[in-house]
ModelCIF file with pLDDT and N, C-alpha, C, O atoms, coordinates in Angstrom:
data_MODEL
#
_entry.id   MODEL 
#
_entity.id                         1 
_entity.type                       polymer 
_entity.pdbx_number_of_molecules   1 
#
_entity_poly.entity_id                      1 
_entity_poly.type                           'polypeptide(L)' 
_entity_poly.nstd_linkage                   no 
_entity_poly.nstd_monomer                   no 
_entity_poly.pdbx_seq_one_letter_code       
;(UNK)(UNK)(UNK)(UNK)(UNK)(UNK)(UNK)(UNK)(UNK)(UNK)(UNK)(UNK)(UNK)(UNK)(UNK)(UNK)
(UNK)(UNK)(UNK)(UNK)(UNK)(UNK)(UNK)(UNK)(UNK)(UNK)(UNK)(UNK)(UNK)(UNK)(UNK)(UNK)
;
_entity_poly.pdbx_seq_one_letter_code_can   XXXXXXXXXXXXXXXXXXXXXXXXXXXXXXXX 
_entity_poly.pdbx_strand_id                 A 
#
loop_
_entity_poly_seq.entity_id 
_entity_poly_seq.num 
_entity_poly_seq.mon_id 
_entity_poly_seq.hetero 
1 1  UNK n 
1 2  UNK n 
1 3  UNK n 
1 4  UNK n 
1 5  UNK n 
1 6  UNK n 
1 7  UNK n 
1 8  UNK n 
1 9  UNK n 
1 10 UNK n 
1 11 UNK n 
1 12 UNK n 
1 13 UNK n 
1 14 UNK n 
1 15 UNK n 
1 16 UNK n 
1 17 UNK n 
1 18 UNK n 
1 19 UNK n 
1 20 UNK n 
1 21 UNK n 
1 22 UNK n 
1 23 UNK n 
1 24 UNK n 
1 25 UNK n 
1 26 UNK n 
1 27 UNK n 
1 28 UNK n 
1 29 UNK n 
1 30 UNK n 
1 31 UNK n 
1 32 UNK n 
#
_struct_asym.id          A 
_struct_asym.entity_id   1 
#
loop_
_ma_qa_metric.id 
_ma_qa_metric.mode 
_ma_qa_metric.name 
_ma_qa_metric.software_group_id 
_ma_qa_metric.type 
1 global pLDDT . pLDDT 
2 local  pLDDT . pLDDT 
#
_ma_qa_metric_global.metric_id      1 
_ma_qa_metric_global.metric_value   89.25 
_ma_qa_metric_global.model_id       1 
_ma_qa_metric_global.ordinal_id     1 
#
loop_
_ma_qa_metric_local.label_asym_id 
_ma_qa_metric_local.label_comp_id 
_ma_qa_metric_local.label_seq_id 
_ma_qa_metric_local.metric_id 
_ma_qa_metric_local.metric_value 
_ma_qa_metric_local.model_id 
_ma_qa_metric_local.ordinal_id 
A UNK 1  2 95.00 1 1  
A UNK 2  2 95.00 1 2  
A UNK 3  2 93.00 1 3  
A UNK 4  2 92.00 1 4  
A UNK 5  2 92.00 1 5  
A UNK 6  2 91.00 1 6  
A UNK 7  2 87.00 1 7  
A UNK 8  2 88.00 1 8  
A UNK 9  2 89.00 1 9  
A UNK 10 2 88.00 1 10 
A UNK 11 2 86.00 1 11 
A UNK 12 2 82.00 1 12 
A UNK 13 2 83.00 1 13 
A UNK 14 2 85.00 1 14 
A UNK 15 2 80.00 1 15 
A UNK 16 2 85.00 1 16 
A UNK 17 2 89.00 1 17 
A UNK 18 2 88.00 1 18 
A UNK 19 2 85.00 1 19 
A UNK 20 2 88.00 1 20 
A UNK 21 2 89.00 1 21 
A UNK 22 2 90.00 1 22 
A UNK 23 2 92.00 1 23 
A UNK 24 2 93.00 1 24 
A UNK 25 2 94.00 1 25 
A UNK 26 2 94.00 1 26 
A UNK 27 2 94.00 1 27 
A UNK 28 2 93.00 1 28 
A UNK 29 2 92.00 1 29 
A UNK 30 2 90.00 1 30 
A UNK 31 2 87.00 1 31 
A UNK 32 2 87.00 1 32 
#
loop_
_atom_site.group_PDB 
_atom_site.id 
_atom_site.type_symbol 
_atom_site.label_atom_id 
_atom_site.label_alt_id 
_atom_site.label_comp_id 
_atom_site.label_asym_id 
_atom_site.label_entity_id 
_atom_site.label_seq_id 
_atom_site.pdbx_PDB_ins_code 
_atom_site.Cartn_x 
_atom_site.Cartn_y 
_atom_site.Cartn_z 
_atom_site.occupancy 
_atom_site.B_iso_or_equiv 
_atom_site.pdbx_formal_charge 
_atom_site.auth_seq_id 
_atom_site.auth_comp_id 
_atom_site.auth_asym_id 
_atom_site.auth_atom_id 
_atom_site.pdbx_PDB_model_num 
ATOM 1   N N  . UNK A 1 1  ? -2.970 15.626  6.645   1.00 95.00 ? 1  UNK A N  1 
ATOM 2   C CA . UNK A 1 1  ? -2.400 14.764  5.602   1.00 95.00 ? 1  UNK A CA 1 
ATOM 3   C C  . UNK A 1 1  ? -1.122 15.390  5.047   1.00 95.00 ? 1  UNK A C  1 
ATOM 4   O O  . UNK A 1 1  ? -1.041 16.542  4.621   1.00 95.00 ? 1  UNK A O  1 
ATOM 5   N N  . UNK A 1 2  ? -0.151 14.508  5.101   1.00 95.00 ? 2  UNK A N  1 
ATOM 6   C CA . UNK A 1 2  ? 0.997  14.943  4.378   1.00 95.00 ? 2  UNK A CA 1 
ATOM 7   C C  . UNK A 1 2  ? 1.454  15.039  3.023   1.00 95.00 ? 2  UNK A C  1 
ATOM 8   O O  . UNK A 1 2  ? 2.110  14.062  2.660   1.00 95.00 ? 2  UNK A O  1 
ATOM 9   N N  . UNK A 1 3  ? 1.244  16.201  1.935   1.00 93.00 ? 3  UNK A N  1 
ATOM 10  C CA . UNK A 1 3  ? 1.215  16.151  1.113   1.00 93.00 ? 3  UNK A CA 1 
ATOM 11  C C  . UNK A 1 3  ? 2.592  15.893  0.009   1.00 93.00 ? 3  UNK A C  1 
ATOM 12  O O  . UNK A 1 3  ? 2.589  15.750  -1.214  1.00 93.00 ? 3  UNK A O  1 
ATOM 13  N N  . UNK A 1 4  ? 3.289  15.899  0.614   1.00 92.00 ? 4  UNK A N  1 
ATOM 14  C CA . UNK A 1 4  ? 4.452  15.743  0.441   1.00 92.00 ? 4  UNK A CA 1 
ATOM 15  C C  . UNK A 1 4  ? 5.198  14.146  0.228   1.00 92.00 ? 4  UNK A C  1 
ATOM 16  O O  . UNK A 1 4  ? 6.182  13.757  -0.401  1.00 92.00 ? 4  UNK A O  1 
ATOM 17  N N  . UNK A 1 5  ? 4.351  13.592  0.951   1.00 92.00 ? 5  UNK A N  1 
ATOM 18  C CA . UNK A 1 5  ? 4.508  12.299  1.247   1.00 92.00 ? 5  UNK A CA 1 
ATOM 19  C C  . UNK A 1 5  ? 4.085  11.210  0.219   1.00 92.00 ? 5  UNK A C  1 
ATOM 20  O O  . UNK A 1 5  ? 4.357  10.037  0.476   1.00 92.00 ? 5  UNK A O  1 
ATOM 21  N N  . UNK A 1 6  ? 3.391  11.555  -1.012  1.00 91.00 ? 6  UNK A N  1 
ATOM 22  C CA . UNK A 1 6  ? 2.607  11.588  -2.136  1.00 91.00 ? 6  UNK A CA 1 
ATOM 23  C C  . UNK A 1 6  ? 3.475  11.160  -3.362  1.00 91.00 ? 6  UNK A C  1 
ATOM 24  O O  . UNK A 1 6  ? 3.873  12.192  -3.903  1.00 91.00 ? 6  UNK A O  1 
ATOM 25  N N  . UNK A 1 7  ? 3.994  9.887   -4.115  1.00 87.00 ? 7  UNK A N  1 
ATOM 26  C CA . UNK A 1 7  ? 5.260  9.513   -5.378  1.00 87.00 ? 7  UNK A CA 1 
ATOM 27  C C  . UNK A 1 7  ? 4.905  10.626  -5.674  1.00 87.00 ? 7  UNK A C  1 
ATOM 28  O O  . UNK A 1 7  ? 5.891  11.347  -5.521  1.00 87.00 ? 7  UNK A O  1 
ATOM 29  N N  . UNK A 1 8  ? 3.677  11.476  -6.171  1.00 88.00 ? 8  UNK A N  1 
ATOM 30  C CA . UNK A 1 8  ? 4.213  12.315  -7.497  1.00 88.00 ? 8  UNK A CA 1 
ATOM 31  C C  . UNK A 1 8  ? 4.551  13.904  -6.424  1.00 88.00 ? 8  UNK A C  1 
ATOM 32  O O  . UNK A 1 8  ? 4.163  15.010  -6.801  1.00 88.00 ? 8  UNK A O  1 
ATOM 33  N N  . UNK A 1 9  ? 5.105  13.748  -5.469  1.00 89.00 ? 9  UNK A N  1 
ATOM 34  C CA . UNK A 1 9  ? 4.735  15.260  -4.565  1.00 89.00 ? 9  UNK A CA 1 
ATOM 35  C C  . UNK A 1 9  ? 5.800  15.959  -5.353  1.00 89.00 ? 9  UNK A C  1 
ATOM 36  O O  . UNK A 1 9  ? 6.688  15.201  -5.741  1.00 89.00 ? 9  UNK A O  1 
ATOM 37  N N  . UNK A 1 10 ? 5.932  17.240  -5.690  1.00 88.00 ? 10 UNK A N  1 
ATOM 38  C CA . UNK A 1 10 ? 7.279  18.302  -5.700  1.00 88.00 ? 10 UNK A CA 1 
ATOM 39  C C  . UNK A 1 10 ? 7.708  18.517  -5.059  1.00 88.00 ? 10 UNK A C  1 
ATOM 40  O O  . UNK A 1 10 ? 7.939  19.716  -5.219  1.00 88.00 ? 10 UNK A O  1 
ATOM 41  N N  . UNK A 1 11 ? 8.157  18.181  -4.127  1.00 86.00 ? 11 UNK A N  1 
ATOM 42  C CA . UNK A 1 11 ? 9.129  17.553  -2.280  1.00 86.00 ? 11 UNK A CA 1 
ATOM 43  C C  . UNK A 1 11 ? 9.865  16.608  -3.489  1.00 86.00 ? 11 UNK A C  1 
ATOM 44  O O  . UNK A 1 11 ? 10.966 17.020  -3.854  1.00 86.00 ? 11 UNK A O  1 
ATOM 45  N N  . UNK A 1 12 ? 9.403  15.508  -4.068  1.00 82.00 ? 12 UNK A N  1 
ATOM 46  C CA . UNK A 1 12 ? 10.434 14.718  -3.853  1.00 82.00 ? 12 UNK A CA 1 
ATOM 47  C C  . UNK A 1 12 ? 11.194 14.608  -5.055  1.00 82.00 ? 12 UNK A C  1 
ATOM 48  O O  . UNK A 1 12 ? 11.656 13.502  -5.333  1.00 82.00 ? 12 UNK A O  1 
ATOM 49  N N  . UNK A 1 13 ? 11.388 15.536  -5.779  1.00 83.00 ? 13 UNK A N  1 
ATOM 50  C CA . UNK A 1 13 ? 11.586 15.979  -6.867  1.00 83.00 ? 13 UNK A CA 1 
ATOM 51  C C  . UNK A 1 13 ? 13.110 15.938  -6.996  1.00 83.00 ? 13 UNK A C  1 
ATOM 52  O O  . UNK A 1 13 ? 13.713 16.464  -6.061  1.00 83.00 ? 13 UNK A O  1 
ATOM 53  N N  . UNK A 1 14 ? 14.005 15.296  -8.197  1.00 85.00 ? 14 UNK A N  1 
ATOM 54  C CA . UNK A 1 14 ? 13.618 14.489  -9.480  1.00 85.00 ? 14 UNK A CA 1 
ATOM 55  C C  . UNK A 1 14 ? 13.203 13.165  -9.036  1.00 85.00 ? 14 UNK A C  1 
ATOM 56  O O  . UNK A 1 14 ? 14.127 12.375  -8.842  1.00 85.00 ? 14 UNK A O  1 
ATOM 57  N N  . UNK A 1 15 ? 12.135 12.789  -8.851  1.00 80.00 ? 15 UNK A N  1 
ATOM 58  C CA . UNK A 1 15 ? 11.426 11.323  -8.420  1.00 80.00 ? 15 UNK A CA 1 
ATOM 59  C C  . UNK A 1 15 ? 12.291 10.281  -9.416  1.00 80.00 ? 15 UNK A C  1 
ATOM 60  O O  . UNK A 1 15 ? 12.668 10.314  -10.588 1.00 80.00 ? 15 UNK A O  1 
ATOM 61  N N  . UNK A 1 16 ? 12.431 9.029   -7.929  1.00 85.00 ? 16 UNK A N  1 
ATOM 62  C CA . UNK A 1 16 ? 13.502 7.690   -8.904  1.00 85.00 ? 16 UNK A CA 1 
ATOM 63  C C  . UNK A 1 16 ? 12.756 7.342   -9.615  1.00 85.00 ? 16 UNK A C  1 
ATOM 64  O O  . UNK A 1 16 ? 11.586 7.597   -9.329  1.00 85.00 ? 16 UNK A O  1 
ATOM 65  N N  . UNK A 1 17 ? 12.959 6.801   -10.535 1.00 89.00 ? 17 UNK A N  1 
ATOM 66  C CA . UNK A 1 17 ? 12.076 5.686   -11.388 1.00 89.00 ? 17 UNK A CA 1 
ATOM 67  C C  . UNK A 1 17 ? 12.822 5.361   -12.254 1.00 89.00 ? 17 UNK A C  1 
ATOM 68  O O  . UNK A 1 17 ? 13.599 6.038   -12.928 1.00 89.00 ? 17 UNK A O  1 
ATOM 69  N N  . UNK A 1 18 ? 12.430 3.498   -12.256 1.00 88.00 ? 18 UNK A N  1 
ATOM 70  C CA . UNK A 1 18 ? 13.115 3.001   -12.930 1.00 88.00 ? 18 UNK A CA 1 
ATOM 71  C C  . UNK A 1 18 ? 13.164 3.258   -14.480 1.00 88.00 ? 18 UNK A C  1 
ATOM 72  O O  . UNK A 1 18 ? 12.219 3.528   -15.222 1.00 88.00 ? 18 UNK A O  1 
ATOM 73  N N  . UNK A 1 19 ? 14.723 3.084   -14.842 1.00 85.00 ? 19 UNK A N  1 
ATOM 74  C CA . UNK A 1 19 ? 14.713 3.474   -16.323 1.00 85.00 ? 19 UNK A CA 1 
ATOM 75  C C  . UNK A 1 19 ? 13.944 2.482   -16.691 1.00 85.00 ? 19 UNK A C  1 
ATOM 76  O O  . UNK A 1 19 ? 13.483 1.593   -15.976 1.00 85.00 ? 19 UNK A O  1 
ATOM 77  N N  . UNK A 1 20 ? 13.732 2.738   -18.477 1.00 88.00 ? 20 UNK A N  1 
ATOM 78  C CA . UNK A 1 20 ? 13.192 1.610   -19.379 1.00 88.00 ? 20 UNK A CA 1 
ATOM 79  C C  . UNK A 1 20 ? 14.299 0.227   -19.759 1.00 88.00 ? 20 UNK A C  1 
ATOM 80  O O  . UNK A 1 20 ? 15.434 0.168   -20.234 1.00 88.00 ? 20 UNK A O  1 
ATOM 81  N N  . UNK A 1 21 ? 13.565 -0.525  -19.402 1.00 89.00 ? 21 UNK A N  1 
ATOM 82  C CA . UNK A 1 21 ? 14.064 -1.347  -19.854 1.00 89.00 ? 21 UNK A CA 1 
ATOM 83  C C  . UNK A 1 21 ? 14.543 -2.120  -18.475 1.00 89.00 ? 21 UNK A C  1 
ATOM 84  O O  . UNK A 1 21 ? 15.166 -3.160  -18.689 1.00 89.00 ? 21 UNK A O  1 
ATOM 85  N N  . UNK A 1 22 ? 14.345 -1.768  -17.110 1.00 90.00 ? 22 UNK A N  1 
ATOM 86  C CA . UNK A 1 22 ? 15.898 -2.194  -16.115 1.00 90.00 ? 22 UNK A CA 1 
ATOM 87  C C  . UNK A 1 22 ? 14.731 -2.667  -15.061 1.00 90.00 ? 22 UNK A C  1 
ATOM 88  O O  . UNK A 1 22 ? 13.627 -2.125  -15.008 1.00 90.00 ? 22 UNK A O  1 
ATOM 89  N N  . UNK A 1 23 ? 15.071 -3.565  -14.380 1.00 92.00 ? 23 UNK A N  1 
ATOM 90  C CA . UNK A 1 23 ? 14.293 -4.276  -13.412 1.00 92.00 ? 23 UNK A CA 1 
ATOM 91  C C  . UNK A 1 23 ? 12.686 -4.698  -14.037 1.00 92.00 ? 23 UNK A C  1 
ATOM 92  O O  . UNK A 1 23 ? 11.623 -4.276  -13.581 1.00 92.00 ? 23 UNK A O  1 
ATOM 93  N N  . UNK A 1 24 ? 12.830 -5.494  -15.016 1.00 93.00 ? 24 UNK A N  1 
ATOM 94  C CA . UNK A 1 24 ? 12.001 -5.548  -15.809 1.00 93.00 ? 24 UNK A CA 1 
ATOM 95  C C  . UNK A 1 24 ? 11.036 -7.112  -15.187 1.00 93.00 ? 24 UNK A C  1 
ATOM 96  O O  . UNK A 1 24 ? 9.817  -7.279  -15.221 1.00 93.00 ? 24 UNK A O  1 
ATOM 97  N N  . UNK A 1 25 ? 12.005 -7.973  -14.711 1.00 94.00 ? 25 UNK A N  1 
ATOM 98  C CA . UNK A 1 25 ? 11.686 -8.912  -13.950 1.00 94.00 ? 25 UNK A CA 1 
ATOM 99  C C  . UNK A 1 25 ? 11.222 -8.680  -13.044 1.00 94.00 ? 25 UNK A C  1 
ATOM 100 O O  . UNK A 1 25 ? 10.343 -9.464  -12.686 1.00 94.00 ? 25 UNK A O  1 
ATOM 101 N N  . UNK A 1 26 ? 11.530 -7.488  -12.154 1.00 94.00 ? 26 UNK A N  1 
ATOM 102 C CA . UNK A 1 26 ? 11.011 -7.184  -10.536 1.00 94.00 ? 26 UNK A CA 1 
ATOM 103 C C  . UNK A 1 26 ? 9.826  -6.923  -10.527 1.00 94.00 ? 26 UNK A C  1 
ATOM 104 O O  . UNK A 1 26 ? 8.980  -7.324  -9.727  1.00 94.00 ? 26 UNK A O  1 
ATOM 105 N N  . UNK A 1 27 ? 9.669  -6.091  -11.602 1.00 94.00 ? 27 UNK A N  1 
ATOM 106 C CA . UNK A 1 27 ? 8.641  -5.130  -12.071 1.00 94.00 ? 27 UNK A CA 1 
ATOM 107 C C  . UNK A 1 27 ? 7.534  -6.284  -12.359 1.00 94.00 ? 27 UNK A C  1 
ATOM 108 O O  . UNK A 1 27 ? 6.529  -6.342  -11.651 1.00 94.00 ? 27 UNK A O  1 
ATOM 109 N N  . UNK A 1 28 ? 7.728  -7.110  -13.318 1.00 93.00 ? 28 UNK A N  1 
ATOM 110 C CA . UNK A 1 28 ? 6.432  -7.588  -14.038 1.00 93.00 ? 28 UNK A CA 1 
ATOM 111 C C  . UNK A 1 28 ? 6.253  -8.643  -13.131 1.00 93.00 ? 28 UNK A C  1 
ATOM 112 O O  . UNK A 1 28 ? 5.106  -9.053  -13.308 1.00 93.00 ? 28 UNK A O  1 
ATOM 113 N N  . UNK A 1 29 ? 7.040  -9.561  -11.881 1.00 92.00 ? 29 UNK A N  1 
ATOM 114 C CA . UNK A 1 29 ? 6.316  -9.945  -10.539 1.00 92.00 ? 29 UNK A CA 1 
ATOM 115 C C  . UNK A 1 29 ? 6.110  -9.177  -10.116 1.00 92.00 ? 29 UNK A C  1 
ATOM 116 O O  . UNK A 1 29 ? 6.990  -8.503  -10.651 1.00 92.00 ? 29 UNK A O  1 
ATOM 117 N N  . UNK A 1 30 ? 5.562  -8.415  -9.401  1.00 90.00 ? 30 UNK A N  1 
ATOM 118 C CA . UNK A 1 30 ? 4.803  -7.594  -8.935  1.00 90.00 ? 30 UNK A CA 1 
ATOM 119 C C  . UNK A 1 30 ? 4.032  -7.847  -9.468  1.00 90.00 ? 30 UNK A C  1 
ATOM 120 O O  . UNK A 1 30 ? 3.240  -8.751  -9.203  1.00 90.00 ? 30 UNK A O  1 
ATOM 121 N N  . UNK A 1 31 ? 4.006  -6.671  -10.982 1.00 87.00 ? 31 UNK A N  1 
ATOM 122 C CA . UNK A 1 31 ? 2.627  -6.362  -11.752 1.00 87.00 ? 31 UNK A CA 1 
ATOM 123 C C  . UNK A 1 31 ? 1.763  -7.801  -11.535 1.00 87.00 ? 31 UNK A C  1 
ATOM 124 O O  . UNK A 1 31 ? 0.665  -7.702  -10.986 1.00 87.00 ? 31 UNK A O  1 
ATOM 125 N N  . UNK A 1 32 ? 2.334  -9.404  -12.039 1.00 87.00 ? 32 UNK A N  1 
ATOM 126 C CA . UNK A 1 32 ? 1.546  -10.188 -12.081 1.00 87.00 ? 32 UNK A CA 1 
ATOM 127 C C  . UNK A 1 32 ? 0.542  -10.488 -10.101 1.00 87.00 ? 32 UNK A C  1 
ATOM 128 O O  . UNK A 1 32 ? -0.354 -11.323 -9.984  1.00 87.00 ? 32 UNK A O  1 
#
């Protein structure tokens, strides 16, 4: 298993994520 391969791994470090507030539409289709 590749651990690295994992959103929260320390490989992929500073991980994207969206700011607050920004793709807020993309985001909450999905979520729904």
């Amino acid at each position: 298993a590749v651990k690295g391969a994992q959103y929260n791994s320390p490989q992929r470090q500073p991980h994207p994520k969206c700011l607050e507030g920004t793709r807020v539409d993309l985001l909450n289709y999905i979520y729904t």
